[in-house]
N, C-alpha and C. Protein backbone atom coordinates (compact mmCIF):
# COMPACT_ATOMS: atom_id res chain seq x y z
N UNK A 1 330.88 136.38 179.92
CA UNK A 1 330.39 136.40 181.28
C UNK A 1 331.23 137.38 182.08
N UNK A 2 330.58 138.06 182.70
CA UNK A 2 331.03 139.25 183.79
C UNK A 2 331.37 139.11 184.78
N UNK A 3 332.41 138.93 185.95
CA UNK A 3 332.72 138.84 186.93
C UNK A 3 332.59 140.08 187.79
N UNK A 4 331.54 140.46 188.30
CA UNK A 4 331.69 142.38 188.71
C UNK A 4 332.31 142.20 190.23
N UNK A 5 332.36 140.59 190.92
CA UNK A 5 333.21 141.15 192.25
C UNK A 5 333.98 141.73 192.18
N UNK A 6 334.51 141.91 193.91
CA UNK A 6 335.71 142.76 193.69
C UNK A 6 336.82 141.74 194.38
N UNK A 7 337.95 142.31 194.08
CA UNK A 7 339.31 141.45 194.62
C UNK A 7 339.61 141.76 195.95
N UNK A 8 339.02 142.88 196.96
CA UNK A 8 339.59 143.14 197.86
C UNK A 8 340.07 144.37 198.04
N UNK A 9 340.63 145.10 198.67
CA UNK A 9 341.14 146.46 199.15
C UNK A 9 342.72 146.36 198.68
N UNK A 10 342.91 147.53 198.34
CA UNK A 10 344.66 147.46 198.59
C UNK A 10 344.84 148.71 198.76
N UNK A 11 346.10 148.55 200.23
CA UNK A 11 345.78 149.77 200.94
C UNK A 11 345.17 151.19 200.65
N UNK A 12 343.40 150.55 201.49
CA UNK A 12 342.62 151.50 201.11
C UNK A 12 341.81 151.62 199.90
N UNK A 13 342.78 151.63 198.27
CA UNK A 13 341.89 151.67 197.30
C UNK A 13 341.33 150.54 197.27
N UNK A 14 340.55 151.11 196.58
CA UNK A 14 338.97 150.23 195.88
C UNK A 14 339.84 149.45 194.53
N UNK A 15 339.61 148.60 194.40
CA UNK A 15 340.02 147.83 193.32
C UNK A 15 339.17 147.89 192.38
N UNK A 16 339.26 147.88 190.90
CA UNK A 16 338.71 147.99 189.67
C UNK A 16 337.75 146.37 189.69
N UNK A 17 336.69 146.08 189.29
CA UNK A 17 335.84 145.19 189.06
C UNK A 17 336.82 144.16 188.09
N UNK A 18 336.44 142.89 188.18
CA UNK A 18 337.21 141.97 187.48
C UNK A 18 336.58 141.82 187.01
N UNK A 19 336.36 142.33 185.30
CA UNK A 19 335.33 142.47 184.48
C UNK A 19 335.83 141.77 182.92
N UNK A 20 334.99 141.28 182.08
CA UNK A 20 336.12 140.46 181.19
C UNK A 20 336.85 141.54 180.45
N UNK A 21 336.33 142.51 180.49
CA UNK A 21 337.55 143.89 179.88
C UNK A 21 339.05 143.81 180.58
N UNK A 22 338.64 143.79 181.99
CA UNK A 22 339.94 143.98 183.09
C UNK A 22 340.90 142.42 182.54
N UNK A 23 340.18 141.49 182.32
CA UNK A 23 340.49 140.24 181.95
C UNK A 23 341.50 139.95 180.61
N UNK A 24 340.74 140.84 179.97
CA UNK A 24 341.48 140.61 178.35
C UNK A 24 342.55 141.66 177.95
N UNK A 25 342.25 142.84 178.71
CA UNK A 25 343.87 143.59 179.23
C UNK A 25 344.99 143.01 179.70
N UNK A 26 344.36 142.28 180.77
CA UNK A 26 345.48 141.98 181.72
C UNK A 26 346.19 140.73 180.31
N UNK A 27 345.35 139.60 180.22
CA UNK A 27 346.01 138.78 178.92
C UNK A 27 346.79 139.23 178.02
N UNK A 28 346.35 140.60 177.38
CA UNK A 28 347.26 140.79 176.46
C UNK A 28 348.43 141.56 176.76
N UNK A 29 348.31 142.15 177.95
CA UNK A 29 349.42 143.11 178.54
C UNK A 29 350.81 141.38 179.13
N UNK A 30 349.79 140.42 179.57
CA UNK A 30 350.65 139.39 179.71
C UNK A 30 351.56 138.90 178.52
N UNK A 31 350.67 138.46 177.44
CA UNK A 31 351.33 138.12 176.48
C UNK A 31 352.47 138.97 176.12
N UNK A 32 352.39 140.42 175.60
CA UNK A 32 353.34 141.46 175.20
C UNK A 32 354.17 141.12 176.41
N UNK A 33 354.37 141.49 177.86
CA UNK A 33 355.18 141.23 178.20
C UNK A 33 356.18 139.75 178.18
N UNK A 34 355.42 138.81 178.17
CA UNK A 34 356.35 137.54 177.51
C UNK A 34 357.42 137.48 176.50
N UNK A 35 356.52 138.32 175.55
CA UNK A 35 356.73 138.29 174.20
C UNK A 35 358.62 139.31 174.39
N UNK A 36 358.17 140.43 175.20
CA UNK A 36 359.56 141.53 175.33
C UNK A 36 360.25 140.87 176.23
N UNK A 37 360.04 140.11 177.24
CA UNK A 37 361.07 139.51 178.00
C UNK A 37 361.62 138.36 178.22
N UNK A 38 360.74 137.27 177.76
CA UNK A 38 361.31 135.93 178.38
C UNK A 38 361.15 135.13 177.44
N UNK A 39 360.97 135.50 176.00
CA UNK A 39 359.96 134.55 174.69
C UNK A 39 361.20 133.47 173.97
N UNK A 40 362.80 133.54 174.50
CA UNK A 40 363.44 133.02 173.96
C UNK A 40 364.31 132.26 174.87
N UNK A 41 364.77 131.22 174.71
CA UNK A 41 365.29 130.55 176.10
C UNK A 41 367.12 130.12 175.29
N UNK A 42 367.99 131.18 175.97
CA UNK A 42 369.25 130.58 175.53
C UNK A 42 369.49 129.13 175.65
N UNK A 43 370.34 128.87 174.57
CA UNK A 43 370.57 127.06 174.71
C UNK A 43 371.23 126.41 175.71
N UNK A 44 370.83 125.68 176.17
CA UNK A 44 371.68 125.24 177.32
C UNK A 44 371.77 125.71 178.77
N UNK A 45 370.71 126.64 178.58
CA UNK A 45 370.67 127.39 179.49
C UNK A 45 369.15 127.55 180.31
N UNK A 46 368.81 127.82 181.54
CA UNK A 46 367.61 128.16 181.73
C UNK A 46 366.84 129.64 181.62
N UNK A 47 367.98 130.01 181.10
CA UNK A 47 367.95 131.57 180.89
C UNK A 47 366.72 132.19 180.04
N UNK A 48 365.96 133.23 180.12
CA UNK A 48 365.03 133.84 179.06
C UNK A 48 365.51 134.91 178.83
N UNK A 49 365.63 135.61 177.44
CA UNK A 49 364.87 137.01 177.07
C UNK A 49 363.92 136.86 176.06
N UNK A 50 363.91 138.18 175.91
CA UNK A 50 362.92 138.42 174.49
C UNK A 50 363.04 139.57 173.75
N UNK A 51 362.15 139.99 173.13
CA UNK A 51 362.96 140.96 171.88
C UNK A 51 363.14 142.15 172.81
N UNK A 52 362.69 142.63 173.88
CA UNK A 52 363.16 143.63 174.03
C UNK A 52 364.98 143.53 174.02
N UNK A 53 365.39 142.64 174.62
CA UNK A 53 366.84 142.47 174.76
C UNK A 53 367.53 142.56 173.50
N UNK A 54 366.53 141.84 172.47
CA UNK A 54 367.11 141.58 170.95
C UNK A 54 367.48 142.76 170.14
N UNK A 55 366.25 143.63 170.38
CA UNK A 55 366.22 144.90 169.69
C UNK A 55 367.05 146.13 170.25
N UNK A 56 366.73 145.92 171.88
CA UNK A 56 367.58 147.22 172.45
C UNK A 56 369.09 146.81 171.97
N UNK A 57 369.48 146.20 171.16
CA UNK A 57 371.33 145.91 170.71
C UNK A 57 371.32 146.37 169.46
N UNK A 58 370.39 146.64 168.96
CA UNK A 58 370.60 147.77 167.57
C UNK A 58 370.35 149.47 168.49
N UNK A 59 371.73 149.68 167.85
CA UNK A 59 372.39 151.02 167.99
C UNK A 59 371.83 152.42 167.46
N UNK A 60 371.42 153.28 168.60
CA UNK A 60 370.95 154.46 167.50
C UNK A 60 369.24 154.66 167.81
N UNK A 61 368.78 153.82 168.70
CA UNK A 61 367.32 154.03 168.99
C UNK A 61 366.68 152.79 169.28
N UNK A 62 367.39 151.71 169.21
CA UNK A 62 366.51 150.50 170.03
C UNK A 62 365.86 150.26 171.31
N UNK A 63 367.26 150.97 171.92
CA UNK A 63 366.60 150.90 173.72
C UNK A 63 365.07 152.02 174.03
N UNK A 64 364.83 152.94 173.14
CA UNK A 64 364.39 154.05 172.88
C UNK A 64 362.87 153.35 172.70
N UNK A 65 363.04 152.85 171.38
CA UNK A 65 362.05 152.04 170.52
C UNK A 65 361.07 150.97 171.70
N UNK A 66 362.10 150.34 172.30
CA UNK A 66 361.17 149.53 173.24
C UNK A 66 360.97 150.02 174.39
N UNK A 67 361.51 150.91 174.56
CA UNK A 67 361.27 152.32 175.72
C UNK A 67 359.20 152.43 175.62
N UNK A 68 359.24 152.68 175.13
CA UNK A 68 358.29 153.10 174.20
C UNK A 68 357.19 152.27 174.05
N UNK A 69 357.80 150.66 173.74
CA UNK A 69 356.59 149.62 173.72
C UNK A 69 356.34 149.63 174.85
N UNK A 70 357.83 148.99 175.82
CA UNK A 70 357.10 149.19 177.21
C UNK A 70 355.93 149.85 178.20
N UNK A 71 356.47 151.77 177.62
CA UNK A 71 355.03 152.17 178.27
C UNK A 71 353.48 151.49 178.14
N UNK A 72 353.49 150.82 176.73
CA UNK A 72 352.14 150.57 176.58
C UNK A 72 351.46 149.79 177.87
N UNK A 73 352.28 148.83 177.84
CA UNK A 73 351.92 148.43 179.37
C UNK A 73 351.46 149.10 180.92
N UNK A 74 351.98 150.09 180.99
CA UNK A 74 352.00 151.06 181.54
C UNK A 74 350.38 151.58 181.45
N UNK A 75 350.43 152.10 180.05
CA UNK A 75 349.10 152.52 180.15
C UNK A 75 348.15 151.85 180.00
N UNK A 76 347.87 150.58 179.65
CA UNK A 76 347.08 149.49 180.04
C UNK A 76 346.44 149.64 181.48
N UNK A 77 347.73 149.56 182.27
CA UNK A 77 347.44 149.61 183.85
C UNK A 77 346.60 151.23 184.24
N UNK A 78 346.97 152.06 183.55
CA UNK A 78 346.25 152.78 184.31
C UNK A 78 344.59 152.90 183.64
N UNK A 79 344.45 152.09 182.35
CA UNK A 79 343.21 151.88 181.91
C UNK A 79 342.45 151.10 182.62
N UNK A 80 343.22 150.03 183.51
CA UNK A 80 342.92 149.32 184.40
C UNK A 80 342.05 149.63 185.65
N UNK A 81 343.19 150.19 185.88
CA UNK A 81 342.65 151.55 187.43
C UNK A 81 343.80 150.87 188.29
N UNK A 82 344.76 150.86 188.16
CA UNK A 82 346.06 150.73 189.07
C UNK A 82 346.12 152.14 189.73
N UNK A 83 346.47 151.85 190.80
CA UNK A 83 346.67 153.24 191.76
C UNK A 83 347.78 153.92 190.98
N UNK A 84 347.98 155.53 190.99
CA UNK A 84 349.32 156.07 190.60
C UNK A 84 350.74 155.57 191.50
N UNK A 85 350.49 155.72 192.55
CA UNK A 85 352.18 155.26 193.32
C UNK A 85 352.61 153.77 192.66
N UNK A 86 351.57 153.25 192.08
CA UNK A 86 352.03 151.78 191.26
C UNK A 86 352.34 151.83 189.70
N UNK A 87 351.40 152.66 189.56
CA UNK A 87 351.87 153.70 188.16
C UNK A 87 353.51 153.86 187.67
N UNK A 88 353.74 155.28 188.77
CA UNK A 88 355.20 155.92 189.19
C UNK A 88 356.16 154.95 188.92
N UNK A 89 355.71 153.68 190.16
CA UNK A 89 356.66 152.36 190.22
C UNK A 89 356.79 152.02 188.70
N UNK A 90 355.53 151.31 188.05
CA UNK A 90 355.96 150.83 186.52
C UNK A 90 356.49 151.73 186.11
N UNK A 91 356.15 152.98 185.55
CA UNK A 91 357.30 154.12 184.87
C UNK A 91 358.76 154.43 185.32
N UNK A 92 358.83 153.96 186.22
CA UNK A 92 360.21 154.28 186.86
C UNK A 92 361.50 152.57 186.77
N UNK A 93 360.15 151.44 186.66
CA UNK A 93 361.20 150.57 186.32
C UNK A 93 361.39 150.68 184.64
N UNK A 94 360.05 150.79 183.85
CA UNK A 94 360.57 150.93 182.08
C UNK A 94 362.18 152.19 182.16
N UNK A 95 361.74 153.22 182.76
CA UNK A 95 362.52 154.19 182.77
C UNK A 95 363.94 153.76 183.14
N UNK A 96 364.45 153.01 184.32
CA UNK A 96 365.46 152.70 184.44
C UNK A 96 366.13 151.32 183.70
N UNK A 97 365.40 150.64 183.04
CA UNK A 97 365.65 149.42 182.18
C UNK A 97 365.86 150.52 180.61
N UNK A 98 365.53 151.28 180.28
CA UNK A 98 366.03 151.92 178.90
C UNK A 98 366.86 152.82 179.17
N UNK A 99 367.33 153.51 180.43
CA UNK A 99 368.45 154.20 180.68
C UNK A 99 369.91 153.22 180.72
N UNK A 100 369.58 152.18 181.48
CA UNK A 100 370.50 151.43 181.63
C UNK A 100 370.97 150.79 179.95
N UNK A 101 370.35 150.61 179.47
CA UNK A 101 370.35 149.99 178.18
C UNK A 101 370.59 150.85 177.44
N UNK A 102 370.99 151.89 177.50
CA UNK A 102 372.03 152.80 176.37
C UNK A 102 373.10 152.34 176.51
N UNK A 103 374.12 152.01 177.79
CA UNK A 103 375.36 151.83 177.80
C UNK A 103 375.60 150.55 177.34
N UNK A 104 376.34 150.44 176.10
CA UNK A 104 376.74 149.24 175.32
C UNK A 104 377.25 148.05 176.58
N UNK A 105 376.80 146.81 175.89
CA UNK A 105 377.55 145.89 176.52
C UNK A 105 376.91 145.72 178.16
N UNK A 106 377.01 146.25 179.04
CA UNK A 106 376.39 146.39 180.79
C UNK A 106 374.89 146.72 180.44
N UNK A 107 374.33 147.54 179.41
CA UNK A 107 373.37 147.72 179.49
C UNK A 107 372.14 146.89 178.75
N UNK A 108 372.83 146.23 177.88
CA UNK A 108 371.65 144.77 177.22
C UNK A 108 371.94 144.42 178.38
N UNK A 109 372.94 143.67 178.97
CA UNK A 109 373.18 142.33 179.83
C UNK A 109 371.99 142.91 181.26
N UNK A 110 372.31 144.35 181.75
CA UNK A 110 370.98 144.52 182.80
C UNK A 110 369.72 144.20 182.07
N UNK A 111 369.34 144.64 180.91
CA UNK A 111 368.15 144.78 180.25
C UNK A 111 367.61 143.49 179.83
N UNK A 112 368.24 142.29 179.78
CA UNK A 112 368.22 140.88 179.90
C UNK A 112 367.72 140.26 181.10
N UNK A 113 368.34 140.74 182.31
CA UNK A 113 368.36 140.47 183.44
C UNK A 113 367.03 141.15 184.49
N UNK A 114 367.07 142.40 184.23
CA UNK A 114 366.00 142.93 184.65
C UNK A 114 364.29 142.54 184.67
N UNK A 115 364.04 142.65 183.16
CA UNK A 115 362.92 142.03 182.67
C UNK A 115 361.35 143.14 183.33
N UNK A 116 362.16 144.47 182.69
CA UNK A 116 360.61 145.30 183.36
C UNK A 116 359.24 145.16 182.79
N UNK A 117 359.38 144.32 181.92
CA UNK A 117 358.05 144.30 181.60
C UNK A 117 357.38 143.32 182.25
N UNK A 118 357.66 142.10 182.91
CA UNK A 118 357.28 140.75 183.70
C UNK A 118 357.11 141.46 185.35
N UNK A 119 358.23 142.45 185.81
CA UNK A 119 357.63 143.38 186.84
C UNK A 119 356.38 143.81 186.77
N UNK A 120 356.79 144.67 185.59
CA UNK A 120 355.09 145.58 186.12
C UNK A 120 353.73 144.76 185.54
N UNK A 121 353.98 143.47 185.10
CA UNK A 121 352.80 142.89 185.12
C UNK A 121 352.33 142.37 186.34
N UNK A 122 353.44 141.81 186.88
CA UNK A 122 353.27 141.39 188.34
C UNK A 122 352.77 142.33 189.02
N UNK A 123 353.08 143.56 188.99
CA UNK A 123 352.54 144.64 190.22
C UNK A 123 351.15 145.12 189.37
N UNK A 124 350.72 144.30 188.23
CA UNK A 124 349.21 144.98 187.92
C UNK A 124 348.43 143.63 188.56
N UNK A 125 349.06 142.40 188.44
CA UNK A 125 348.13 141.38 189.33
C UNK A 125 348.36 141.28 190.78
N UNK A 126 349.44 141.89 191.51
CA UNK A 126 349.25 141.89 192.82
C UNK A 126 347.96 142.62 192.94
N UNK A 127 348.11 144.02 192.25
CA UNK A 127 347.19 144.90 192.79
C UNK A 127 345.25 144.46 192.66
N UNK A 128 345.55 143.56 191.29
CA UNK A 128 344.07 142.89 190.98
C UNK A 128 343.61 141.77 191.96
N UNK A 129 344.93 141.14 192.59
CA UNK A 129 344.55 140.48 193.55
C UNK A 129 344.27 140.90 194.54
N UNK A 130 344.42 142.11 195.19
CA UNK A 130 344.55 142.52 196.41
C UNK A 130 345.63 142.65 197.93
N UNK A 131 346.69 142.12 196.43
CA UNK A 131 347.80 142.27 197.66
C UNK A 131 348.96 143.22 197.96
């Protein structure tokens, strides 16, 4: 079943139809991001990561590697029809979560903490919502 309303304006643009395509993107762009950021809950702790944190600690191309998954998300959204200045935004937080995450030690612990992939999902459902 097709949902062709629309969500509303955001400043100005036209929002993409909430269509079960837009639907089953957004799900799986959800899941993957779970999956890279929050899929593991330290013990004792209320804390999450997920493999992105796991993997960016192998040396030599990890932070790189999920550099990389991350975009997919990225381009999800613009399959979506996310405006570019929201675009920019997601590319610029993957971008600064795998820069940071070269530097041993400060840079898992940001890359833990950060969690760019749970961002830019959020800024693909603000924008589906209309806000």
């Amino acid at each position: 079943m097709t949902n062709m309303a629309y969500a509303g304006t955001f400043s100005g643009d036209v929002l993409p139809p909430l269509t079960d395509d837009v639907a089953r993107r957004l799900r799986r762009v959800k899941a993957l991001a779970w999956i890279l950021d929050a899929a593991f809950r330290l013990p004792g702790t209320k804390f999450r990561l997920g493999l992105d944190a796991l993997i960016g600690l192998i040396p030599g191309g990890g932070s790189a590697v999920m550099g990389l998954v991350s975009l997919y998300i990225v381009w999800e959204a613009w399959r979506i029809g996310v405006p570019s200045r929201l675009l920019v935004r997601m590319v610029a937080n993957v971008a600064m979560e795998t820069a940071v995450d070269t530097v041993p030690m400060v840079g898992d612990v940001f890359d833990a903490a950060f969690k760019a992939n749970l961002r830019n999902v959020a800024l693909i459902e603000r924008h589906l919502n209309g806000k």
